[in-house]
Protein backbone atom coordinates (compact mmCIF):
# COMPACT_ATOMS: atom_id res chain seq x y z
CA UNK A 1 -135.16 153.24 -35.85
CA UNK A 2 -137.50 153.44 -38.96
CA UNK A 3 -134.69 154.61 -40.89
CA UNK A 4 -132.53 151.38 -40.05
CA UNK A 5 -135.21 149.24 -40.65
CA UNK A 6 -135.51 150.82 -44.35
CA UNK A 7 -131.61 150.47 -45.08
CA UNK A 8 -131.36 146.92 -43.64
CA UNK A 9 -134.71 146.15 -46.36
CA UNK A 10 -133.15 148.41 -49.37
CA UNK A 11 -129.88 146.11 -48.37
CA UNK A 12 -131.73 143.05 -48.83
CA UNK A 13 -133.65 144.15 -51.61
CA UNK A 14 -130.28 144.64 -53.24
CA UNK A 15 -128.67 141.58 -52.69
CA UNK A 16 -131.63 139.41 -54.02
CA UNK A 17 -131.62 141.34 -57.14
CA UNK A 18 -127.88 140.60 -57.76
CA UNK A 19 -127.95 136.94 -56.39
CA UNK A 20 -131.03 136.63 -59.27
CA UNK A 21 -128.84 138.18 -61.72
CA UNK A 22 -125.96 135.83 -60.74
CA UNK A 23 -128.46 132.46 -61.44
CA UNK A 24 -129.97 134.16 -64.54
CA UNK A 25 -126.70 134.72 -66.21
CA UNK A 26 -124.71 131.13 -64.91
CA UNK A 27 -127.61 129.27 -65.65
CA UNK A 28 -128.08 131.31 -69.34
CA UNK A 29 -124.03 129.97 -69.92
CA UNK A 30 -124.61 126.36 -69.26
CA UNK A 31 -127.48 125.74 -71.46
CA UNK A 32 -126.68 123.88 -74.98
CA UNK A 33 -127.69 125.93 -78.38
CA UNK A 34 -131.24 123.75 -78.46
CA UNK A 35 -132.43 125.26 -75.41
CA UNK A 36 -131.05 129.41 -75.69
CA UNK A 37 -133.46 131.84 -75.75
CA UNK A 38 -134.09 133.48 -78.95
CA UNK A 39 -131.68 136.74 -78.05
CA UNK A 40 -129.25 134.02 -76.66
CA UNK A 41 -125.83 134.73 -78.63
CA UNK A 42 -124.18 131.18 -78.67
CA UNK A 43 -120.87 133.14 -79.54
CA UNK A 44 -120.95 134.24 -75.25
CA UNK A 45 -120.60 130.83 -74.29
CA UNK A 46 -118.24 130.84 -71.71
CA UNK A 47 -114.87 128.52 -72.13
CA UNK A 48 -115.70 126.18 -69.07
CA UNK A 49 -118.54 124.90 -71.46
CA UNK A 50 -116.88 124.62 -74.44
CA UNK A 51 -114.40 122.16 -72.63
CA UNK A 52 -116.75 120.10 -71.73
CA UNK A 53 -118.46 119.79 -74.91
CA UNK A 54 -115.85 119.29 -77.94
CA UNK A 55 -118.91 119.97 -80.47
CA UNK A 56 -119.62 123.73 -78.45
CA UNK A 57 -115.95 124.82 -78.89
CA UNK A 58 -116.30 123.78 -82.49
CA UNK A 59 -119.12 125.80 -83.23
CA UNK A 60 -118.06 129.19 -81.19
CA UNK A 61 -115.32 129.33 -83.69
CA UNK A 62 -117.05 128.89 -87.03
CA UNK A 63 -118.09 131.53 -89.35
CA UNK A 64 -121.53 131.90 -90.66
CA UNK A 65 -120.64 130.56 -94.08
CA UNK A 66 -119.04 127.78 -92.66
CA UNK A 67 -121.93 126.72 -90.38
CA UNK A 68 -124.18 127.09 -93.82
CA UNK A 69 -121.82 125.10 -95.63
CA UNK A 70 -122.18 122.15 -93.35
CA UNK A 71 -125.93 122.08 -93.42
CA UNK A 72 -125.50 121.26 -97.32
CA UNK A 73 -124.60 117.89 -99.48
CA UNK A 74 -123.66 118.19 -102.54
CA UNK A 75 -123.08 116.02 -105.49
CA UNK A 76 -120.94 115.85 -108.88
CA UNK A 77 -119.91 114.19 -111.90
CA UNK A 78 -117.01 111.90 -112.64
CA UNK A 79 -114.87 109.39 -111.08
CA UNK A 80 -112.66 111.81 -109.68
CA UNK A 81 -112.78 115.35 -107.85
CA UNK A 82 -113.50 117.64 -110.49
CA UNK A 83 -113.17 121.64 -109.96
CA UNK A 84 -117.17 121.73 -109.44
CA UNK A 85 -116.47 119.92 -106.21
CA UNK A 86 -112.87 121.23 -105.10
CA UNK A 87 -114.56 124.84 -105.10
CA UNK A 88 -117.63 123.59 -103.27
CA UNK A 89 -115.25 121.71 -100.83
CA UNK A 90 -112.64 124.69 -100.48
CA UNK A 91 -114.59 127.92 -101.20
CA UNK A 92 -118.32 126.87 -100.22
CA UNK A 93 -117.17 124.59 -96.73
CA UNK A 94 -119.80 121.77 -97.87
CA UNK A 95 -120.47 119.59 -94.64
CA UNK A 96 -121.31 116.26 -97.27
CA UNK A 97 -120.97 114.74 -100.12
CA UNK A 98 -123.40 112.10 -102.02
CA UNK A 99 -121.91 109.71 -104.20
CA UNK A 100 -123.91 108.22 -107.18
CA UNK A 101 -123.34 105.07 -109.50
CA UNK A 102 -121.35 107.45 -112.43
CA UNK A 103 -118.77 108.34 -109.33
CA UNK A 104 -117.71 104.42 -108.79
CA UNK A 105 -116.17 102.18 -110.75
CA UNK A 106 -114.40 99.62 -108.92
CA UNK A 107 -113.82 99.30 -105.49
CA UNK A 108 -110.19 100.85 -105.47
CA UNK A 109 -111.77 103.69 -107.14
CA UNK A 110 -114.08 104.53 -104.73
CA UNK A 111 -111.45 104.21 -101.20
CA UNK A 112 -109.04 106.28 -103.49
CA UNK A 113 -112.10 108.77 -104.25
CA UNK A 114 -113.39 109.42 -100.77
CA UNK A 115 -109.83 109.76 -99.67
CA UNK A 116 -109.08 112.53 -102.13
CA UNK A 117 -112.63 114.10 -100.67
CA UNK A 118 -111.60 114.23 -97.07
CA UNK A 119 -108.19 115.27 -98.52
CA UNK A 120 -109.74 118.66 -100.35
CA UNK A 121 -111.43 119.66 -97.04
CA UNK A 122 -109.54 122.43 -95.63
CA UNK A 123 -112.27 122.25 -92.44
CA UNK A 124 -111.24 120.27 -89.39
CA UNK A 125 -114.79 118.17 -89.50
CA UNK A 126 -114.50 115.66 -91.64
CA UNK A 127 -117.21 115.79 -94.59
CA UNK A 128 -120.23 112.96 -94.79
CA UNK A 129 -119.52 111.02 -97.33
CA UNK A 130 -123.10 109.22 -98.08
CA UNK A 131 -124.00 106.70 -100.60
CA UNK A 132 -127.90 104.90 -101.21
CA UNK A 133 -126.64 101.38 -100.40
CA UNK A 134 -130.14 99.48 -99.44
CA UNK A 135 -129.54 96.20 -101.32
CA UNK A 136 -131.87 94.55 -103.82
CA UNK A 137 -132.44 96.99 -107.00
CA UNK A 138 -130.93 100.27 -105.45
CA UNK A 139 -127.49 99.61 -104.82
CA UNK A 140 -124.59 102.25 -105.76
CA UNK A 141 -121.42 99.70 -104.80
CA UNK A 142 -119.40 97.95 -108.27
CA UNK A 143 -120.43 94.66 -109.09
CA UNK A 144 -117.73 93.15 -107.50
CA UNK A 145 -119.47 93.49 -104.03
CA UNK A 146 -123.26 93.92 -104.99
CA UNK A 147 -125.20 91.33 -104.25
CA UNK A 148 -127.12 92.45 -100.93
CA UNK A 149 -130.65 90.82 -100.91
CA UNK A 150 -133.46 92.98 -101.19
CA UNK A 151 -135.47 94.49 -97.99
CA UNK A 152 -138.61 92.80 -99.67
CA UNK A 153 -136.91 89.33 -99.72
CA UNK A 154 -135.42 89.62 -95.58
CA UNK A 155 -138.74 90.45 -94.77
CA UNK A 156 -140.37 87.55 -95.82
CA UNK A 157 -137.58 85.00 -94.06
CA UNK A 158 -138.63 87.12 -91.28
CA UNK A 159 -135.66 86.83 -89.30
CA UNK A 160 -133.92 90.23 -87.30
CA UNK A 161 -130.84 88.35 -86.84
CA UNK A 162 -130.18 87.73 -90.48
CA UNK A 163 -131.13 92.15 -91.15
CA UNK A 164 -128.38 92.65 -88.77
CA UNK A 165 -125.46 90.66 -89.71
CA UNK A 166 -126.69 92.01 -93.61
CA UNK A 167 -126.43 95.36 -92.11
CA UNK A 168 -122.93 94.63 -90.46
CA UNK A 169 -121.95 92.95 -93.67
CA UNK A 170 -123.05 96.03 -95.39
CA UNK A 171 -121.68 98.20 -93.10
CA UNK A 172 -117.81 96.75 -92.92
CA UNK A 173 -118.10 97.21 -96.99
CA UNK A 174 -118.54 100.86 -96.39
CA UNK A 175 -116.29 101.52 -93.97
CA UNK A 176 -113.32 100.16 -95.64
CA UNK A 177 -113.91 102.25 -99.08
CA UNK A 178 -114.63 105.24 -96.78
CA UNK A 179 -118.21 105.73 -96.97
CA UNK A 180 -119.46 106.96 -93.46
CA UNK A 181 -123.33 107.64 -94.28
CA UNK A 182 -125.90 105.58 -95.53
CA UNK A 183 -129.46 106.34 -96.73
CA UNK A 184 -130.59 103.22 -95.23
CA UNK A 185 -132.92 100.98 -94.26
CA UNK A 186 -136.07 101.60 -96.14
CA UNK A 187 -138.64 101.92 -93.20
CA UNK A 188 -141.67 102.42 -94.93
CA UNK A 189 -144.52 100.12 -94.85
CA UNK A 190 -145.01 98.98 -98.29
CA UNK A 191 -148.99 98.65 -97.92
CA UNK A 192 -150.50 100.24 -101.57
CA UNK A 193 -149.55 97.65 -104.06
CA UNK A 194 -149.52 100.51 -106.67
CA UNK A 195 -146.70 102.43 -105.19
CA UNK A 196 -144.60 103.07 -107.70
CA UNK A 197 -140.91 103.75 -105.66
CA UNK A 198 -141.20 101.60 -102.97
CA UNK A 199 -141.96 98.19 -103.91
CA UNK A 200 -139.56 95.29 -103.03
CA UNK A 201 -137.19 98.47 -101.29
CA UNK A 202 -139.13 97.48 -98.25
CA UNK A 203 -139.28 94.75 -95.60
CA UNK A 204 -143.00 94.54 -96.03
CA UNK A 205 -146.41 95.31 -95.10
CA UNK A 206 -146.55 94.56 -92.07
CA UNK A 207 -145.53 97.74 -89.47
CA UNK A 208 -144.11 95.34 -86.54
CA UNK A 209 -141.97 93.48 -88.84
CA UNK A 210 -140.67 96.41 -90.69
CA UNK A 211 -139.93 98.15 -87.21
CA UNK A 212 -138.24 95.04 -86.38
CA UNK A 213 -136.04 93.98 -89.39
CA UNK A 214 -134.92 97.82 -89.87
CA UNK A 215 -134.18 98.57 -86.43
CA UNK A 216 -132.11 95.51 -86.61
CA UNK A 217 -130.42 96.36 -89.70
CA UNK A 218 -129.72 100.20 -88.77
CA UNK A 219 -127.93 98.64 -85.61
CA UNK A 220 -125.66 96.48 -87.74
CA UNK A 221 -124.35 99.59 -89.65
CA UNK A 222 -124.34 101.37 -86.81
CA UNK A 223 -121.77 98.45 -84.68
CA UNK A 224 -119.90 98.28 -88.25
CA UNK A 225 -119.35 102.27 -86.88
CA UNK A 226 -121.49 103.79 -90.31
CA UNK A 227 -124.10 106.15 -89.89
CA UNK A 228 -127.48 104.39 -90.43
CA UNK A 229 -130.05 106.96 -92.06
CA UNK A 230 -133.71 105.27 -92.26
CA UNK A 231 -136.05 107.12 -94.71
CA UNK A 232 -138.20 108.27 -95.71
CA UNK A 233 -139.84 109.82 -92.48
CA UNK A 234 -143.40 109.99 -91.88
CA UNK A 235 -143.73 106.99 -94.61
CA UNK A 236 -143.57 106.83 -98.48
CA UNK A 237 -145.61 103.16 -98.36
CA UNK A 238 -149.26 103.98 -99.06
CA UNK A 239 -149.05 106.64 -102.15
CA UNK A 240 -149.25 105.85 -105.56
CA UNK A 241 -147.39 109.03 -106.84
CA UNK A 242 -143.61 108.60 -107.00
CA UNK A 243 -142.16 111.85 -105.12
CA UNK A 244 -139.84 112.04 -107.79
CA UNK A 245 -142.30 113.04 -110.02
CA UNK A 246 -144.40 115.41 -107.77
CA UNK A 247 -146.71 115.61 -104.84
CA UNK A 248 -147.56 112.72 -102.71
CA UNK A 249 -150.83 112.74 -100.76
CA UNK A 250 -151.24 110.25 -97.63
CA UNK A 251 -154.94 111.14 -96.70
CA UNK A 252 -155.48 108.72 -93.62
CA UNK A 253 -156.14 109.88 -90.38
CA UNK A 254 -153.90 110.46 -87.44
CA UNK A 255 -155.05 106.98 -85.49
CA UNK A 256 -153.75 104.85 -88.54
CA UNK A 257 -150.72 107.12 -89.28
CA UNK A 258 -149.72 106.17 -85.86
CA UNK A 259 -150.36 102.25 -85.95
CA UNK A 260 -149.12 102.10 -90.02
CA UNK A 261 -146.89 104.86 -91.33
CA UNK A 262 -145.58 106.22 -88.42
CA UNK A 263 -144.87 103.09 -86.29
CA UNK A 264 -141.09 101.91 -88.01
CA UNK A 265 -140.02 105.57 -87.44
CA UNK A 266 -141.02 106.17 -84.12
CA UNK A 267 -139.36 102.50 -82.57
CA UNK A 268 -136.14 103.32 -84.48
CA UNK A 269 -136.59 107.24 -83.22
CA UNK A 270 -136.42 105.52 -79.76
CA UNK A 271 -133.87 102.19 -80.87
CA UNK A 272 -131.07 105.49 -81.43
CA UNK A 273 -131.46 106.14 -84.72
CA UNK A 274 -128.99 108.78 -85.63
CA UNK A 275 -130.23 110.26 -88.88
CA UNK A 276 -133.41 110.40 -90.31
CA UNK A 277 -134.56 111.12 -94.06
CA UNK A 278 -137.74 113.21 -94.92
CA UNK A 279 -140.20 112.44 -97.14
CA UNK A 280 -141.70 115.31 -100.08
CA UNK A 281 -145.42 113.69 -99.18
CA UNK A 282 -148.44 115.91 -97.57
CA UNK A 283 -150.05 114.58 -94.40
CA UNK A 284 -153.17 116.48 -94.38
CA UNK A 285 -153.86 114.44 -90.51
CA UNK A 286 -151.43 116.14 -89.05
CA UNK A 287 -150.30 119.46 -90.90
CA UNK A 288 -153.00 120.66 -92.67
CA UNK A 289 -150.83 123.74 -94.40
CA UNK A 290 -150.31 122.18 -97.60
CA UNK A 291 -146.50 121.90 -96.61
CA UNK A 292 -144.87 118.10 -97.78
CA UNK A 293 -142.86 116.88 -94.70
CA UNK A 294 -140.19 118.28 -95.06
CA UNK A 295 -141.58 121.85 -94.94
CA UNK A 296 -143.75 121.24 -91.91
CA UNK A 297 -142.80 122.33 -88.34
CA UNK A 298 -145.78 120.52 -86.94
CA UNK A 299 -144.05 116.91 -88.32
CA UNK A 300 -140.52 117.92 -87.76
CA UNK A 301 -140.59 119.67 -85.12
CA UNK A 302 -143.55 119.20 -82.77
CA UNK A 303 -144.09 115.16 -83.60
CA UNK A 304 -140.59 114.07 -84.37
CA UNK A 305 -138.57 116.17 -81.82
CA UNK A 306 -140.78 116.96 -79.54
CA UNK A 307 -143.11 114.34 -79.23
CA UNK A 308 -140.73 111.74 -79.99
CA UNK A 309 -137.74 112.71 -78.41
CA UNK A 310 -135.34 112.45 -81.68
CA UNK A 311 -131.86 114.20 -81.05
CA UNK A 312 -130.15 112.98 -84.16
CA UNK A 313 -129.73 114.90 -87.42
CA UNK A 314 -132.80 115.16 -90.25
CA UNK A 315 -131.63 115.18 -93.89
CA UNK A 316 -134.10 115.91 -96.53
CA UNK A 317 -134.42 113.84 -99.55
CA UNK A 318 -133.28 115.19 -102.81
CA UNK A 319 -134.32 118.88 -102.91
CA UNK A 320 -134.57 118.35 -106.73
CA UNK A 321 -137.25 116.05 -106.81
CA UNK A 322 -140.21 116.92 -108.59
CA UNK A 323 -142.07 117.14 -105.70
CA UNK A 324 -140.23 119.93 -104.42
CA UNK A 325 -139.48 121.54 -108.07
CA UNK A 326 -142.91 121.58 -109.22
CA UNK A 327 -144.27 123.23 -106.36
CA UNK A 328 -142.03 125.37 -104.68
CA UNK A 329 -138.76 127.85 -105.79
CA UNK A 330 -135.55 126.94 -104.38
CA UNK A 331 -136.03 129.71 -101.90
CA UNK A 332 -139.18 129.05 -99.98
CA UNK A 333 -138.10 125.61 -100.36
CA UNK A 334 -134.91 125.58 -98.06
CA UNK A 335 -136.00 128.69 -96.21
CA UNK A 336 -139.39 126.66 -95.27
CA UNK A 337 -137.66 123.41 -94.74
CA UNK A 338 -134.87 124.35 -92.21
CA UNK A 339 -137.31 126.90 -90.08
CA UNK A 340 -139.32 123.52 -89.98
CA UNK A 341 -136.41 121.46 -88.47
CA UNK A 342 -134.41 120.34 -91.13
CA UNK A 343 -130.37 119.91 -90.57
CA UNK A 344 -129.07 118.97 -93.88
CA UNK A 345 -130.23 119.72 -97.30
CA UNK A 346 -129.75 117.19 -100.09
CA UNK A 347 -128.70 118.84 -103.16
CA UNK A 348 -127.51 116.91 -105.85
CA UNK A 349 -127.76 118.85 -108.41
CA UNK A 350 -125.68 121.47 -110.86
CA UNK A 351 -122.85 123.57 -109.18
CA UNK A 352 -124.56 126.46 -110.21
CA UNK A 353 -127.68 125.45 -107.98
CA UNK A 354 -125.55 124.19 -105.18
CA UNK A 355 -123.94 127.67 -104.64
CA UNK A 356 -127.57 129.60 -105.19
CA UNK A 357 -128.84 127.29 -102.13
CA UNK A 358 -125.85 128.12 -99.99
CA UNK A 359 -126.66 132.12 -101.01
CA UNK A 360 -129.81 131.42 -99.91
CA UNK A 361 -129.50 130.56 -96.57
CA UNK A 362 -126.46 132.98 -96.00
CA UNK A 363 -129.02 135.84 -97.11
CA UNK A 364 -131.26 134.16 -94.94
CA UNK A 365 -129.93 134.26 -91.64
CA UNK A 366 -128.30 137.96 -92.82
CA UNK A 367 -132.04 139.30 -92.84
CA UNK A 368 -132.86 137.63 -90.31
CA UNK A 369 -135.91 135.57 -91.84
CA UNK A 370 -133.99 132.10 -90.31
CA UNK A 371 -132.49 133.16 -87.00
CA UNK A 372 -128.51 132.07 -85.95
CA UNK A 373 -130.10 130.47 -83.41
CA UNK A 374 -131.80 127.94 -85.85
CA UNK A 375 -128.73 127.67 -87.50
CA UNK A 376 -126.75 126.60 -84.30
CA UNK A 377 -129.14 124.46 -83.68
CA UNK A 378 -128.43 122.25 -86.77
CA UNK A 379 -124.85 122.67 -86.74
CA UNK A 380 -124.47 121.70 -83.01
CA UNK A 381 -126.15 118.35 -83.97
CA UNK A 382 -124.10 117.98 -87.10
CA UNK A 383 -120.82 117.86 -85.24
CA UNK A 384 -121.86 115.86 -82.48
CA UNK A 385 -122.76 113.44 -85.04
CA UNK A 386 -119.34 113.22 -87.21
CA UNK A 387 -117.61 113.36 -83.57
CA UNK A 388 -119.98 110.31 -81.96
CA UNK A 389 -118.28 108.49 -85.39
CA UNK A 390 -115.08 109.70 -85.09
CA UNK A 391 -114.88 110.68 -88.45
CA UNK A 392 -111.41 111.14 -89.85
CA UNK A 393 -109.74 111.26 -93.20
């Protein structure tokens, strides 16, 4: 009898182990690349799930190099694709590509340009192709069809309706030359009238209206089907160093950060924003480390995903500011910024630099100092960002 009764409880014992082992490893195969464990390999997947999610079974089959390439955007010179480009296109699988006044003459020139672009890219996901369009005094289109008022001047009309159809207007513009990305609105709240960058590139000083007016303008892009990028994330308005020059220091504390600075971001966080710009500028308040923005985990990471719930894709600014060059190497740079949460780095720069970033990262993940895991992460949200847009050639 006792010996029955200790089979019938080794039986049991042995089914609940395997029905636990059944959950452990079904449940492990139908959780997205933001939630694996760290010794989750994303490449186990199982099919079922990458049917279901057209960005997964894009990712499974990528290479490391290719996944690396896509967290980069590059720049160049000229009016058309030079070799610089075609080799970081073709050889280095660059996800982006910024285009700057000296690449656009007319607009003929520039549809015929971004064609040839998405023509060089031997990659099935179509390449970003992002331009600083915000209106006013930083505009990148020809003459021909400048002319977009400047955020200061919308602001003080005062009137959301008006910031959308402008950023519908703009929008349509881009769309037909092939732009897809751009590094607007300004949401910053211009409130230190000696900033030197931001000036009239804002709606005003005011946090509520500037949450208003850009939210409103990053939805008309966004119905004109571009991608909307507001920047530059926590706030560039109260500084009176230029973060192209070096170091920004916003020294208020967390209570006003949240009611000034942070307010724009966090509405259009929650109105869908789909990609957000970070800003080379300290915020003792909330990451005391010494680390801009764009290095910190704590602003990235805990505040902006976490706390706030953001989903879409983080781009740095230019990673050749002086902000960044003054104070960091190119290594610790990148390395720090995309263990923080970053998804894209903005390199416009030399060719020669471009490729030493994408070493960088490769070398990276090879010694394990960024995990693949991190890298998925980024990549996952890249695609499912050019798919939402249905980004073709």
């Amino acid at each position: 009898m006792l010996d029955t009764k200790i089979k019938i409880i080794l039986i049991i014992s042995v089914a609940t182990t395997v029905i636990v082992m059944i959950f452990l490893y079904y449940s492990h195969f139908t959780t997205p690349p933001e939630k694996l464990s760290e010794k989750a390999d994303p490449q186990e997947q199982n099919k079922e799930q990458q049917q279901t999610d057209p960005a997964l079974e894009i990712l499974y089959k990528m290479s490391l190099n290719e996944k690396i390439g896509q967290m980069f955007m590059v720049s160049f010179r000229g009016t058309t694709p030079n070799e610089d480009i075609k080799t970081m296109i073709q050889r280095y699988k660059v996800g982006g590509v910024i285009l700057f006044k000296e690449n656009i003459t007319d607009m003929e020139q520039l549809a015929r340009l971004t064609h040839q672009l998405q023509q060089l890219n031997p990659s099935n996901i179509p390449l970003f192709i992002a331009v600083d369009e915000e209106g006013g005094s930083v505009s990148r289109l020809p003459k021909e069809a400048a002319g977009f008022p400047a955020l200061r001047e919308l602001g003080e009309r005062g009137n959301p309706k008006e910031a959308y159809r402008i950023g519908r207007e703009m929008g349509n513009l881009l769309k037909k030359v092939g732009i897809n990305v751009n590094f607007a609105p300004v949401m910053d709240v211009n409130n230190n009238p000696s900033n030197p960058v931001i000036g009239d590139r804002s709606f005003g000083n005011n946090p509520h209206l500037v949450k208003e007016m850009g939210i409103s303008m990053m939805k008309g892009m966004q119905d004109a089907g571009i991608i909307s990028c507001i920047k530059h994330f926590p706030g560039h308005g109260d500084t009176v160093v230029d973060s192209h020059d070096n170091m920004p220091v916003v020294k208020h504390d967390m209570e006003h950060l949240k009611q000034i600075e942070f307010y724009p971001f966090k509405g259009a966080a929650e109105e869908g924003a789909d990609m957000i710009m970070t800003a080379h500028i300290k915020f003792p308040a909330v990451d005391p480390s010494g680390y801009p923005a764009t290095m910190s985990k704590k602003i990235l990471t805990d505040m902006l995903r976490k706390e706030w719930g953001f989903k879409g894709v983080v781009i740095t600014d230019s990673m050749t500011m002086g902000a960044i060059t003054k104070n960091f190497s190119l290594k610790e740079a990148l390395i720090k910024s995309v263990k923080a949460g970053v998804d894209i780095i903005l390199l416009p720069s030399e060719t020669k630099l471009q490729q030493e970033g994408i070493a960088v990262m490769i070398n990276a993940v090879r010694h394990r100092t960024i995990t693949q895991k991190r890298i998925d992460e980024s990549v996952y949200r890249i695609i499912k960002l050019k798919i939402k847009y249905s980004l073709n050639y």
